[in-house]
N, C-alpha and C. Protein backbone atom coordinates (compact mmCIF):
# COMPACT_ATOMS: atom_id res chain seq x y z
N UNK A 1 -19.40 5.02 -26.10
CA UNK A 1 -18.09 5.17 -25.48
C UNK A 1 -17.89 4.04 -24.48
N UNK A 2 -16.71 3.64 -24.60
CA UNK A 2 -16.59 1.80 -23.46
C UNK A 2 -16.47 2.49 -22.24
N UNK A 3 -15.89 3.52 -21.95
CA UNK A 3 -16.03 3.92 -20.51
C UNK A 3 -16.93 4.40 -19.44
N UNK A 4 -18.13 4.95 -20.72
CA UNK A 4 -19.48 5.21 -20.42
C UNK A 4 -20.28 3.61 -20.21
N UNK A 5 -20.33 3.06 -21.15
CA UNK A 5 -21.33 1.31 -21.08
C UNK A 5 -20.45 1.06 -20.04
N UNK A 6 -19.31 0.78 -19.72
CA UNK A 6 -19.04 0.11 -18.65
C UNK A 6 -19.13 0.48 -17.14
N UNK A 7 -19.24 1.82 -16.95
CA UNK A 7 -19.70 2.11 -16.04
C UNK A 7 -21.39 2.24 -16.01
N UNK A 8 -22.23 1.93 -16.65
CA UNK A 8 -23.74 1.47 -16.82
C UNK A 8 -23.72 0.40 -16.38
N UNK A 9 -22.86 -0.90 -17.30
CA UNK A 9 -22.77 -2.26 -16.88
C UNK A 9 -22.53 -2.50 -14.86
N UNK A 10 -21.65 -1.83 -14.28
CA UNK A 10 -21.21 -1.64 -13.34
C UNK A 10 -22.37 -1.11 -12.73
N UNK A 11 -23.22 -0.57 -12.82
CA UNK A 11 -23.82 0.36 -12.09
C UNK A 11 -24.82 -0.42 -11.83
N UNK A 12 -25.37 -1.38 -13.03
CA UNK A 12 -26.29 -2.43 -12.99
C UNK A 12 -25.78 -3.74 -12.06
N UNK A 13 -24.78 -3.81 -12.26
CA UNK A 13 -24.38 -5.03 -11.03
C UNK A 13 -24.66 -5.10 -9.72
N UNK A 14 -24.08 -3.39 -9.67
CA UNK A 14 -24.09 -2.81 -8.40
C UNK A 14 -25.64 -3.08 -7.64
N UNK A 15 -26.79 -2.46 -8.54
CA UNK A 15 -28.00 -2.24 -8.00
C UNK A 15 -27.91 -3.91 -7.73
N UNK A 16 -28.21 -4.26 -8.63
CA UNK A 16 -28.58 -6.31 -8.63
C UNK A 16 -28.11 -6.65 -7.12
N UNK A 17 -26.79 -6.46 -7.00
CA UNK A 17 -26.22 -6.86 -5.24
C UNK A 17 -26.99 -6.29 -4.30
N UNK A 18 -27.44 -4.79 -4.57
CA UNK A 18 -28.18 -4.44 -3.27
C UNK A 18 -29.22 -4.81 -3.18
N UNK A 19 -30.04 -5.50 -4.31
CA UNK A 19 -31.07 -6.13 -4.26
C UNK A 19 -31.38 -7.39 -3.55
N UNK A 20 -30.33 -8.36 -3.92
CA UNK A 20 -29.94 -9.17 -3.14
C UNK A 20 -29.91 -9.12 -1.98
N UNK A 21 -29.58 -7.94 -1.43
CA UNK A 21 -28.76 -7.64 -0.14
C UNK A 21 -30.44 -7.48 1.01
N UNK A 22 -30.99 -6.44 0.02
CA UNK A 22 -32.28 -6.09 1.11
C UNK A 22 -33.37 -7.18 0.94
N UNK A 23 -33.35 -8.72 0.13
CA UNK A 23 -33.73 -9.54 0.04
C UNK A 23 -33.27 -10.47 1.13
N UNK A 24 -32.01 -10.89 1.29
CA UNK A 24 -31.85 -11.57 2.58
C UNK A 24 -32.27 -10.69 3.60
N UNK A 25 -31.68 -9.45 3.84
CA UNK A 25 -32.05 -8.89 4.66
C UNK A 25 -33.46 -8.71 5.65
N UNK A 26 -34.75 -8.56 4.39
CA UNK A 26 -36.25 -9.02 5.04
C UNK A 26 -36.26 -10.75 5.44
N UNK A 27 -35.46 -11.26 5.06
CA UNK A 27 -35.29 -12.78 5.48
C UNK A 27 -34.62 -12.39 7.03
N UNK A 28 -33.63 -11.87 7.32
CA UNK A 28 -33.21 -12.36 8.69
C UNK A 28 -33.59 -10.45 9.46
N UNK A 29 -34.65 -9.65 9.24
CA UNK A 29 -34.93 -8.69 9.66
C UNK A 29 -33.53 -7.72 9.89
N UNK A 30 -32.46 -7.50 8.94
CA UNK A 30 -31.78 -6.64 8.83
C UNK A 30 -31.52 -5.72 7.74
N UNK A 31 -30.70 -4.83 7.72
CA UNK A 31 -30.37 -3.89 6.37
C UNK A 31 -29.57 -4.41 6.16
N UNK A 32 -29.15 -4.02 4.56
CA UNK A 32 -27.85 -4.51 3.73
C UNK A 32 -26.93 -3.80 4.74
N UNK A 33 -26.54 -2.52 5.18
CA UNK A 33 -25.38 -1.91 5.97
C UNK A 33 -25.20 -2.99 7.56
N UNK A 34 -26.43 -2.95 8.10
CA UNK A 34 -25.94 -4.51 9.17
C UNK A 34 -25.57 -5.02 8.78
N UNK A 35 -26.01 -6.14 7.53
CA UNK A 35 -25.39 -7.24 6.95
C UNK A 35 -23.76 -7.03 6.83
N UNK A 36 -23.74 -5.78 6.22
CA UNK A 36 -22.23 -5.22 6.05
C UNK A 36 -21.33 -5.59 6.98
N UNK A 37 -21.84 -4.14 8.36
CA UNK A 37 -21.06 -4.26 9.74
C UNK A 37 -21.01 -5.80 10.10
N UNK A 38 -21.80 -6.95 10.46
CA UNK A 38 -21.45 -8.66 10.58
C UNK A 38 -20.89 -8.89 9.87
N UNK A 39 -20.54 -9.46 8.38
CA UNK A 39 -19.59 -9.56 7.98
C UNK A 39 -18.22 -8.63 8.12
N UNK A 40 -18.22 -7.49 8.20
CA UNK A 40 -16.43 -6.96 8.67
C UNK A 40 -16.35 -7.18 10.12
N UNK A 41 -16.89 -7.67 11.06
CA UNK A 41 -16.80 -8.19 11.96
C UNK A 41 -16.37 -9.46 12.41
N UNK A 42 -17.10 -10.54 11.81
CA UNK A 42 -16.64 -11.94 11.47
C UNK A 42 -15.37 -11.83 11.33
N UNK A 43 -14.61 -11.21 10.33
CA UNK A 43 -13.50 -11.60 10.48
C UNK A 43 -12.70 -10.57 11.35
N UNK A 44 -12.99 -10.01 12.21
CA UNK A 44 -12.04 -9.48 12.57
C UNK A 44 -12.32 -9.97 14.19
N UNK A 45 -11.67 -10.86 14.42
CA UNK A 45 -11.63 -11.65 16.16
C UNK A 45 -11.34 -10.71 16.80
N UNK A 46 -10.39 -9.90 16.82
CA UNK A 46 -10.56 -7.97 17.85
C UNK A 46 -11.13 -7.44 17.98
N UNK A 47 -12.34 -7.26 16.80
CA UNK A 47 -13.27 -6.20 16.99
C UNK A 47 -12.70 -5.38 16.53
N UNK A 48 -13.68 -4.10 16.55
CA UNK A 48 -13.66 -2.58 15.26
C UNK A 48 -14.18 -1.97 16.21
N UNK A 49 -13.34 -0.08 16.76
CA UNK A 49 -14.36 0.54 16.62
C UNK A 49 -15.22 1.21 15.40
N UNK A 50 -16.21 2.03 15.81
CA UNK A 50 -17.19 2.62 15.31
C UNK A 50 -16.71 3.23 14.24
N UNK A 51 -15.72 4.00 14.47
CA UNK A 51 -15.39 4.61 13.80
C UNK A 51 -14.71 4.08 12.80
N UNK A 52 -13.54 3.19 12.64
CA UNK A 52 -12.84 2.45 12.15
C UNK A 52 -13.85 1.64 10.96
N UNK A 53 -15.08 1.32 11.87
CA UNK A 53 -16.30 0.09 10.69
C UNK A 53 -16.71 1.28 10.31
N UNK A 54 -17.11 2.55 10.21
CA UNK A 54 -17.52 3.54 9.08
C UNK A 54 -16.75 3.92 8.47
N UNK A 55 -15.84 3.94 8.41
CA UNK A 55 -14.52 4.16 7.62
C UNK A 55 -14.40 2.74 6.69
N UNK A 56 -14.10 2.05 6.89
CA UNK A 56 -14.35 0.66 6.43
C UNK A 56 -14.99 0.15 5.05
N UNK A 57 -16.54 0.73 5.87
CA UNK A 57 -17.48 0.65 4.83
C UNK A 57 -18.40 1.95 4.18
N UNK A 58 -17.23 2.61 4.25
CA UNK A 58 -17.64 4.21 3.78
C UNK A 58 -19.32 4.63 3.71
N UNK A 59 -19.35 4.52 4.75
CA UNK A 59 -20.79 5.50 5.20
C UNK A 59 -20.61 6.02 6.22
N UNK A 60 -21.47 7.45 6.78
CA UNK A 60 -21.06 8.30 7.66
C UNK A 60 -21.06 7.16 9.50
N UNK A 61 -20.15 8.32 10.47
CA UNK A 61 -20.43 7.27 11.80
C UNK A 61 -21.76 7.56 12.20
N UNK A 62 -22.75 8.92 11.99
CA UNK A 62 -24.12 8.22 12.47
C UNK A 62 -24.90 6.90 11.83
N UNK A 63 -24.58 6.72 10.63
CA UNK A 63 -24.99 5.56 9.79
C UNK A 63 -24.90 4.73 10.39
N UNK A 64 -23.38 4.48 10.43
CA UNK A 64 -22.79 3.18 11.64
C UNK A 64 -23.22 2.83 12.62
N UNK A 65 -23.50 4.13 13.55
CA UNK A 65 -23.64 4.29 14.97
C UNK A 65 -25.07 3.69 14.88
N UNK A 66 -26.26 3.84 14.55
CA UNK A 66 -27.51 3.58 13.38
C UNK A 66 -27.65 1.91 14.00
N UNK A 67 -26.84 1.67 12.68
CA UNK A 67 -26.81 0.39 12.42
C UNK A 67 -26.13 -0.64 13.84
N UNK A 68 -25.23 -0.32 14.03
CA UNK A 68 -24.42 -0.91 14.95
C UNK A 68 -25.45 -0.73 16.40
N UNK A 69 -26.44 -0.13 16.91
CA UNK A 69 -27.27 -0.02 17.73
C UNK A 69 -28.38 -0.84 17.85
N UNK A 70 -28.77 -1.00 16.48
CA UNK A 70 -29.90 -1.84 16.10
C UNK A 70 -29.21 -3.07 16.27
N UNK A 71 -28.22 -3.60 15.70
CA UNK A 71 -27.51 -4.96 15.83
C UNK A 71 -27.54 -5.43 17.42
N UNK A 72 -26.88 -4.62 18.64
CA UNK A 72 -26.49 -5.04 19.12
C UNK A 72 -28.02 -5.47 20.26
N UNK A 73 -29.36 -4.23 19.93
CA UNK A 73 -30.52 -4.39 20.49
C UNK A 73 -30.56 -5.78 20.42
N UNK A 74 -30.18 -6.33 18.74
CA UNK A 74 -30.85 -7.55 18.57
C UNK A 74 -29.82 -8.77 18.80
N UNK A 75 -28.61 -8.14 19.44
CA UNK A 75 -28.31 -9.36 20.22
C UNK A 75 -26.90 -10.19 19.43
N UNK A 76 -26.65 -9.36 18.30
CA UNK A 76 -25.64 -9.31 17.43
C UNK A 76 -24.46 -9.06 17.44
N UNK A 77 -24.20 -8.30 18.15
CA UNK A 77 -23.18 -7.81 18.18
C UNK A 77 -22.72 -6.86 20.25
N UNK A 78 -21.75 -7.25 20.31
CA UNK A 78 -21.35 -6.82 21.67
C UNK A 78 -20.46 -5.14 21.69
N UNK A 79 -20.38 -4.61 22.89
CA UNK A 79 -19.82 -3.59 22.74
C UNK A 79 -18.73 -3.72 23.99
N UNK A 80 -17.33 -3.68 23.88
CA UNK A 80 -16.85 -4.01 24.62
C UNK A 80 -15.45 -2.89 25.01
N UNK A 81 -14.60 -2.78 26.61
CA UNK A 81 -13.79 -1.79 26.15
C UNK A 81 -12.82 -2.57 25.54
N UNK A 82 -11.72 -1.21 24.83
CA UNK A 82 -10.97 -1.31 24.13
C UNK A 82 -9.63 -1.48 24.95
N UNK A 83 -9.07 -2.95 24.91
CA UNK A 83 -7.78 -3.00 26.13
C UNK A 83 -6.77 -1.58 25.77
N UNK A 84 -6.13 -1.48 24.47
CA UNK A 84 -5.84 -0.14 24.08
C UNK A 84 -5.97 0.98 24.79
N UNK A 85 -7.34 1.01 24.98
CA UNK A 85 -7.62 2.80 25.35
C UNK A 85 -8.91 2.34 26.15
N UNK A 86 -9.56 2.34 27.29
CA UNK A 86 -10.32 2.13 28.28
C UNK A 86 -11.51 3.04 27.74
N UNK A 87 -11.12 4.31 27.20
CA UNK A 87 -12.54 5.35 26.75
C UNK A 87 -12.78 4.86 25.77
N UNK A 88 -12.45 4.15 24.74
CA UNK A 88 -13.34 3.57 23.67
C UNK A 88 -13.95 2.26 23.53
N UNK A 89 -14.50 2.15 22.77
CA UNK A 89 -15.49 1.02 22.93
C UNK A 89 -14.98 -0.20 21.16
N UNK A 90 -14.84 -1.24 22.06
CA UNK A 90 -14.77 -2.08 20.16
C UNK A 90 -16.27 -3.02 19.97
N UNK A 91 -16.09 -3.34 19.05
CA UNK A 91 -17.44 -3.86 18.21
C UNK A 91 -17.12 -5.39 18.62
N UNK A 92 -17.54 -6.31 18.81
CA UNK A 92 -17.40 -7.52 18.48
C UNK A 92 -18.69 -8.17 18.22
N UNK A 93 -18.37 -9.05 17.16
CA UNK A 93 -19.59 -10.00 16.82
C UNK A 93 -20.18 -11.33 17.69
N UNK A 94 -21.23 -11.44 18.09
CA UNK A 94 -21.63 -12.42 19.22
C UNK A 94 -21.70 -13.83 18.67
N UNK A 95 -21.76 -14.86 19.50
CA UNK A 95 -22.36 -16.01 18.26
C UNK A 95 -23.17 -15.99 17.98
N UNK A 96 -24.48 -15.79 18.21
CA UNK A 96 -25.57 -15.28 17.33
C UNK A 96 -25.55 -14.27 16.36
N UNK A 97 -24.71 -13.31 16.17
CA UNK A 97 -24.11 -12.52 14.93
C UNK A 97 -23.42 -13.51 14.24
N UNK A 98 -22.71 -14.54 14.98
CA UNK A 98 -21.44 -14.84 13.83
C UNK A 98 -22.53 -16.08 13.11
N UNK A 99 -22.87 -16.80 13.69
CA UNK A 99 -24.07 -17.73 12.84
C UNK A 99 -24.97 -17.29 11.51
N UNK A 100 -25.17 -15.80 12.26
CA UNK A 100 -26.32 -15.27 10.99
C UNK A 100 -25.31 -14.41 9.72
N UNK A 101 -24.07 -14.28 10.13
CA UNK A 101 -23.19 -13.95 9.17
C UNK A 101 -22.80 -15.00 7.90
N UNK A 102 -22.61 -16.25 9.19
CA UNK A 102 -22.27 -17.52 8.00
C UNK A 102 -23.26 -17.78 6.87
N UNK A 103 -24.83 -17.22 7.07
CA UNK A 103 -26.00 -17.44 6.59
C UNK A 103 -26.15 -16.51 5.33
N UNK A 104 -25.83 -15.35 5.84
CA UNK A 104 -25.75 -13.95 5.16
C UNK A 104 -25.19 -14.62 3.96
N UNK A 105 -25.72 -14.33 2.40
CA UNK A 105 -24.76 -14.42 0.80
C UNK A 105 -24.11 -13.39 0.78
N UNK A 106 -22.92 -13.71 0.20
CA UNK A 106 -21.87 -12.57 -0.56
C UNK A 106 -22.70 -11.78 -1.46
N UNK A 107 -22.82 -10.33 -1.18
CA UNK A 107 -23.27 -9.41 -2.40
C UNK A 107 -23.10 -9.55 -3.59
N UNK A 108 -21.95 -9.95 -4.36
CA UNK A 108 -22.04 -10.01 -5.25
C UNK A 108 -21.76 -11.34 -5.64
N UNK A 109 -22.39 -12.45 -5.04
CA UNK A 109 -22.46 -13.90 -5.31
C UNK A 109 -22.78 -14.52 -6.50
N UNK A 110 -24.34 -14.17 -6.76
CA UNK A 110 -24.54 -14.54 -8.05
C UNK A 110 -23.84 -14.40 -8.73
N UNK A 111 -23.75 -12.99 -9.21
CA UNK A 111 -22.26 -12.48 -9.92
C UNK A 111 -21.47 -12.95 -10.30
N UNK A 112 -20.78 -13.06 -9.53
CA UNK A 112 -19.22 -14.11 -9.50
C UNK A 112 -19.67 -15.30 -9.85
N UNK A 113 -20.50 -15.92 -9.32
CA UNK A 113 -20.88 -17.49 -9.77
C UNK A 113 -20.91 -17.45 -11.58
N UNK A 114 -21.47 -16.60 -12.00
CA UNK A 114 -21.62 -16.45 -13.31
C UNK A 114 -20.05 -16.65 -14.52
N UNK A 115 -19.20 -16.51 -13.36
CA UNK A 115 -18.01 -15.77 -14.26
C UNK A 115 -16.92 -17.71 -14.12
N UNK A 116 -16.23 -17.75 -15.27
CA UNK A 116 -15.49 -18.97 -14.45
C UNK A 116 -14.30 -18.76 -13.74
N UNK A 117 -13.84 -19.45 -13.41
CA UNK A 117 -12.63 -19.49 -12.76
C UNK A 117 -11.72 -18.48 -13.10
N UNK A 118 -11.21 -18.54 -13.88
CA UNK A 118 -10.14 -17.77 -14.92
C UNK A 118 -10.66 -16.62 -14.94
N UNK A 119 -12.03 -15.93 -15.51
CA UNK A 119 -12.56 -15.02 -15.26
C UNK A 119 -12.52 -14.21 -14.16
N UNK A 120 -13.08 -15.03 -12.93
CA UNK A 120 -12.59 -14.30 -11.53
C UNK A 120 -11.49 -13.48 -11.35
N UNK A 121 -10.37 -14.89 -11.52
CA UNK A 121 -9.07 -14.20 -11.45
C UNK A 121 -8.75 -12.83 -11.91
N UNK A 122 -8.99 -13.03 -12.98
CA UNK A 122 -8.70 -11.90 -14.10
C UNK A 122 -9.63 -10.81 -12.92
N UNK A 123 -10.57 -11.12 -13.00
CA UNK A 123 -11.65 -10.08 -12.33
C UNK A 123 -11.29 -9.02 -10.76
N UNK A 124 -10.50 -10.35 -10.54
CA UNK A 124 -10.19 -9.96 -8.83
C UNK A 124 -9.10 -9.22 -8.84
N UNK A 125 -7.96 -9.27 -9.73
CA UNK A 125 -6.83 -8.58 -9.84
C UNK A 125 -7.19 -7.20 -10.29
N UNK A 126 -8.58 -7.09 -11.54
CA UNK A 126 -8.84 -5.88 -11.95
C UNK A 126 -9.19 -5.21 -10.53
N UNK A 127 -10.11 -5.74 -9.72
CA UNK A 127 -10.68 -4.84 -8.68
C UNK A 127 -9.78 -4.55 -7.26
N UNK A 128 -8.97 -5.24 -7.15
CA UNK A 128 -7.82 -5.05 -6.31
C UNK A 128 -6.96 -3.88 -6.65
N UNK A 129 -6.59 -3.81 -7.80
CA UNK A 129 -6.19 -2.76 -8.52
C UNK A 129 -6.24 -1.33 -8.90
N UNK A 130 -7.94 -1.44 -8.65
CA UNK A 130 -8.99 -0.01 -8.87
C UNK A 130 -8.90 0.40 -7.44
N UNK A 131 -8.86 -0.98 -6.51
CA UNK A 131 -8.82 -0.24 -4.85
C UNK A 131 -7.73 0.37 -4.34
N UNK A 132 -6.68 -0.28 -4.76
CA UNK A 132 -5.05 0.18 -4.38
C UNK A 132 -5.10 1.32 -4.87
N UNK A 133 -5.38 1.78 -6.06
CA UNK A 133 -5.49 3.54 -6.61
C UNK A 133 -6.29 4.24 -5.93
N UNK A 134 -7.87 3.53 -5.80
CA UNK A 134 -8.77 4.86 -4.83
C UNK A 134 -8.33 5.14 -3.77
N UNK A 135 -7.74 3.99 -3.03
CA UNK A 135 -6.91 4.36 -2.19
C UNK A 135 -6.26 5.09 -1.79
N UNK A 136 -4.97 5.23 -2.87
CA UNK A 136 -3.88 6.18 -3.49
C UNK A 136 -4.24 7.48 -3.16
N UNK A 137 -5.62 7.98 -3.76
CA UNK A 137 -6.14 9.16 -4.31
C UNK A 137 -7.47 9.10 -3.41
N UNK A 138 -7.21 8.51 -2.38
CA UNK A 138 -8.00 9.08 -0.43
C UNK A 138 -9.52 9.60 -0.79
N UNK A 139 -9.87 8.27 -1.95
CA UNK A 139 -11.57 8.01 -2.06
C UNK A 139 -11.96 6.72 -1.33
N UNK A 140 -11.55 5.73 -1.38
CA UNK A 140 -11.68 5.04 -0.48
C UNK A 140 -10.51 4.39 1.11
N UNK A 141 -11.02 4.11 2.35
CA UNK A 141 -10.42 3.66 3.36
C UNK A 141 -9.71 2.80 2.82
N UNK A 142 -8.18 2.38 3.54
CA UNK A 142 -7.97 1.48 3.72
C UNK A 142 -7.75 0.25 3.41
N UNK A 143 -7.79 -0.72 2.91
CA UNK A 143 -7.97 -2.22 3.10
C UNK A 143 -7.12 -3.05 3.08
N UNK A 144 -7.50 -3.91 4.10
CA UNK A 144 -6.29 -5.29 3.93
C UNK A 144 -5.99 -6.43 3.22
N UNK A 145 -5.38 -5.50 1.93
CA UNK A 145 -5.16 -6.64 0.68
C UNK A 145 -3.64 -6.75 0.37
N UNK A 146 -3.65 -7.74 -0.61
CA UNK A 146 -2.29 -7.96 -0.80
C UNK A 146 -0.95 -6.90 -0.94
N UNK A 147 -1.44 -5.54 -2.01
CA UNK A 147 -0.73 -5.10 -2.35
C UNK A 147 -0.78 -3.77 -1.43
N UNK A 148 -1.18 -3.20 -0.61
CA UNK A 148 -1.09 -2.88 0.67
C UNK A 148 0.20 -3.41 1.54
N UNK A 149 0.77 -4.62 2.01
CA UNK A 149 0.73 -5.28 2.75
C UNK A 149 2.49 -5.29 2.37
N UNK A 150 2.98 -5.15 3.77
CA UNK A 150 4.46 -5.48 3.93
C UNK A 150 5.25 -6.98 3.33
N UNK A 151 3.74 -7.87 3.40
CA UNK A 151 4.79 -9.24 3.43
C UNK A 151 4.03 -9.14 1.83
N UNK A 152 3.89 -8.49 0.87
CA UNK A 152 3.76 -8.97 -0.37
C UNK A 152 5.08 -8.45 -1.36
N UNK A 153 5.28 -9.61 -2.32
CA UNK A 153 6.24 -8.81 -2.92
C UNK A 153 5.81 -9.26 -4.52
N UNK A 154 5.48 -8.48 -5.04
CA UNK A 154 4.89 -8.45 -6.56
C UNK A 154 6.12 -8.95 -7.44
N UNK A 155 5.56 -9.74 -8.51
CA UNK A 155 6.39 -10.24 -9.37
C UNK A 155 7.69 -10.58 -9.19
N UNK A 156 8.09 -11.41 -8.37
CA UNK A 156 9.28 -12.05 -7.66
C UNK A 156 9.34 -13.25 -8.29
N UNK A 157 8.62 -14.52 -9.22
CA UNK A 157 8.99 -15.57 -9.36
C UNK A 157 8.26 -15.72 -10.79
N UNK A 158 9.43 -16.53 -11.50
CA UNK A 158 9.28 -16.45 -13.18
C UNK A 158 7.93 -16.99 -13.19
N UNK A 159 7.35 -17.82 -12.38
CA UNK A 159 6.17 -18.72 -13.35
C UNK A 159 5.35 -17.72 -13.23
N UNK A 160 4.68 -17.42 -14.35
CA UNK A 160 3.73 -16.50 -15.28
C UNK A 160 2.11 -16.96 -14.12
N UNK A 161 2.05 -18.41 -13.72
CA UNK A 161 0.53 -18.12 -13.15
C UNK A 161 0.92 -17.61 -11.70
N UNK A 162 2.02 -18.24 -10.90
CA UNK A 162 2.30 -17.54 -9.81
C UNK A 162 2.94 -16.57 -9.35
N UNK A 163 2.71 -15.70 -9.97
CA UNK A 163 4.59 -14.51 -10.13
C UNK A 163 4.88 -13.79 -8.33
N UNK A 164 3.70 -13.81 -7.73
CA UNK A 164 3.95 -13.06 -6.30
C UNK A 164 4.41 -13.76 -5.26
N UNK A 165 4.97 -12.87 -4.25
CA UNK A 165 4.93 -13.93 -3.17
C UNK A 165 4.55 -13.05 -1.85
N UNK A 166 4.03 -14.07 -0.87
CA UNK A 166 3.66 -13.77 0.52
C UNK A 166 4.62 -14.42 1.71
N UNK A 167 5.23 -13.31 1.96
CA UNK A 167 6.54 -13.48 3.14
C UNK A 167 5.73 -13.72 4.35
N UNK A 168 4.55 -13.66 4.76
CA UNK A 168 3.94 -14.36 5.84
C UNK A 168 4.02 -15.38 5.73
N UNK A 169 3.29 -16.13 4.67
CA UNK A 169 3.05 -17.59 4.36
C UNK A 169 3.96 -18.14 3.54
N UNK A 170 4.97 -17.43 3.16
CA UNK A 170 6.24 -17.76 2.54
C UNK A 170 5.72 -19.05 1.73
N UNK A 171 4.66 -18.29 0.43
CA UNK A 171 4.04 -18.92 -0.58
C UNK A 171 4.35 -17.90 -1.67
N UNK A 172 4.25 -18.73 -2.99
CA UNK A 172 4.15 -18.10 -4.44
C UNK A 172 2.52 -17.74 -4.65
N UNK A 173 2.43 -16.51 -5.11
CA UNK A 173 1.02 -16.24 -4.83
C UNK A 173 0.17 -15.86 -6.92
N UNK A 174 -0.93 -16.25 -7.11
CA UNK A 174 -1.12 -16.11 -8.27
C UNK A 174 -2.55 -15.01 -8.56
N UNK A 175 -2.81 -14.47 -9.52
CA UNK A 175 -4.44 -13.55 -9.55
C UNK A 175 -4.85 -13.96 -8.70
N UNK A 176 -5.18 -14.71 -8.78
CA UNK A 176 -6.78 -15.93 -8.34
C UNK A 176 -6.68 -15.83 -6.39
N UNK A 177 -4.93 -15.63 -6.29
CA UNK A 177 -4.87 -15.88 -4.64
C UNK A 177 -4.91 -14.63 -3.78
N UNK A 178 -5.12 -13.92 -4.78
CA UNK A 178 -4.97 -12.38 -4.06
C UNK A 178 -5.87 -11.99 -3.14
N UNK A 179 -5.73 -10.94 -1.91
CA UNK A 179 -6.99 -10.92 -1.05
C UNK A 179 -7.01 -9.00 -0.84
N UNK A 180 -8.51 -9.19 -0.80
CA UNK A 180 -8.99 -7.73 -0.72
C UNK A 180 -9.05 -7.35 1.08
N UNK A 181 -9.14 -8.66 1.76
CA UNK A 181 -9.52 -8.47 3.35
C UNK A 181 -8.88 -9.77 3.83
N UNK A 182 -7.36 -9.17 4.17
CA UNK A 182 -6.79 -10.30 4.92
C UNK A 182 -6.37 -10.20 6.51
N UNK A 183 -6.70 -11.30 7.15
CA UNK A 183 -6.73 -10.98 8.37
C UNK A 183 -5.29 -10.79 9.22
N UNK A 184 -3.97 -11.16 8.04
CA UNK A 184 -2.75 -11.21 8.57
C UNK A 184 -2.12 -9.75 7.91
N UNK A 185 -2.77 -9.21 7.61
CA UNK A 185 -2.44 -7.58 6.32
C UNK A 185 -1.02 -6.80 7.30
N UNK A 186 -0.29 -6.40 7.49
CA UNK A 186 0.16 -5.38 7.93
C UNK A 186 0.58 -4.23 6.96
N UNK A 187 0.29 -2.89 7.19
CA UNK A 187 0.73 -1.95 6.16
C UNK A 187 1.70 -1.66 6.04
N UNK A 188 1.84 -1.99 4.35
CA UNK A 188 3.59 -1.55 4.09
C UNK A 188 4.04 -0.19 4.70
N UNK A 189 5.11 -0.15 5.05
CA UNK A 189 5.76 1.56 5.12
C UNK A 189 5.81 2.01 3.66
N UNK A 190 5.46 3.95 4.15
CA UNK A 190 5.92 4.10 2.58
C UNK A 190 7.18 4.56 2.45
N UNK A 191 7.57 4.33 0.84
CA UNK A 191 8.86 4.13 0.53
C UNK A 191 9.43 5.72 0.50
């Protein structure tokens, strides 16, 4: 059944990345879930709370809380208040976090390296796609991707490779340009 092999195929990718993951990881003495929390950090120059980065990266907040403790022992990550709200606390990444982030490989690097160009594309639109639905149907948090996002407007312009556009960057946008974690995202209203 293709829906059965492909979720095998998938499942095998999956492991391969975390393998990867706890491989750098004994390289710079962290877990794949640190590795995680530094990278969604990196990009976010505001900072996250706790709660917000377990939500994020869907594991429970003691997980987070866990992880995000150990990081900051080691000098990784800062805890700072929240101008917002004075009782909470945001995450920010230190430069010694943000250095060992730049260092950190993409999970599923190899991966992707494997696939070409065109492939990606194709690839990235499929998984953008699967997220906007789990989404939908409140299995997964969140995320700041294109089709989320107030300033996107789907299929607005005839040419077939660029059909979208981004009213932020007031660009024609194509597969290939789409983003799963953008740092300019605002959430559409719903209709």
């Amino acid at each position: 059944m293709l829906s059965e092999q492909l979720s095998h195929g998938l499942a095998r990718l999956a492991a391969l990345a975390r393998q990867d993951d706890w491989r750098a990881g004994e390289v710079e003495g962290l877990t794949p879930t640190q590795g995680d929390i530094l990278r969604a950090l990196v990009h976010r120059q505001e900072g996250l709370r706790v709660s917000t980065l377990a939500a994020h990266l869907n594991v429970s907040q003691p997980t987070a809380s866990d992880a995000v403790a150990a990081l900051e022992r080691k000098g990784l990550i800062a805890k700072l208040s929240d101008p917002s709200d004075g009782r909470a606390l945001m995450l920010r990444v230190t430069r010694s976090g943000r250095a060992l982030a730049r260092r950190w490989p993409l999970s599923f690097g190899a991966i992707v390296e494997t696939l070409s160009p065109g492939d990606q594309a194709l690839l990235l639109g499929i998984v953008i796609r699967s997220i906007h639905e789990l989404q939908r149907k409140g299995a997964i948090s969140p995320q700041r991707m294109c089709l989320s996002c107030r300033y996107f407007a789907p299929d607005v312009h005839r040419d077939k490779a660029r059909p979208h556009h981004c009213r932020f960057i007031d660009a024609p946008l194509g597969q290939g340009d789409l983003r799963v974690d953008c740092p300019d995202h605002e959430e559409a209203r719903a209709a």
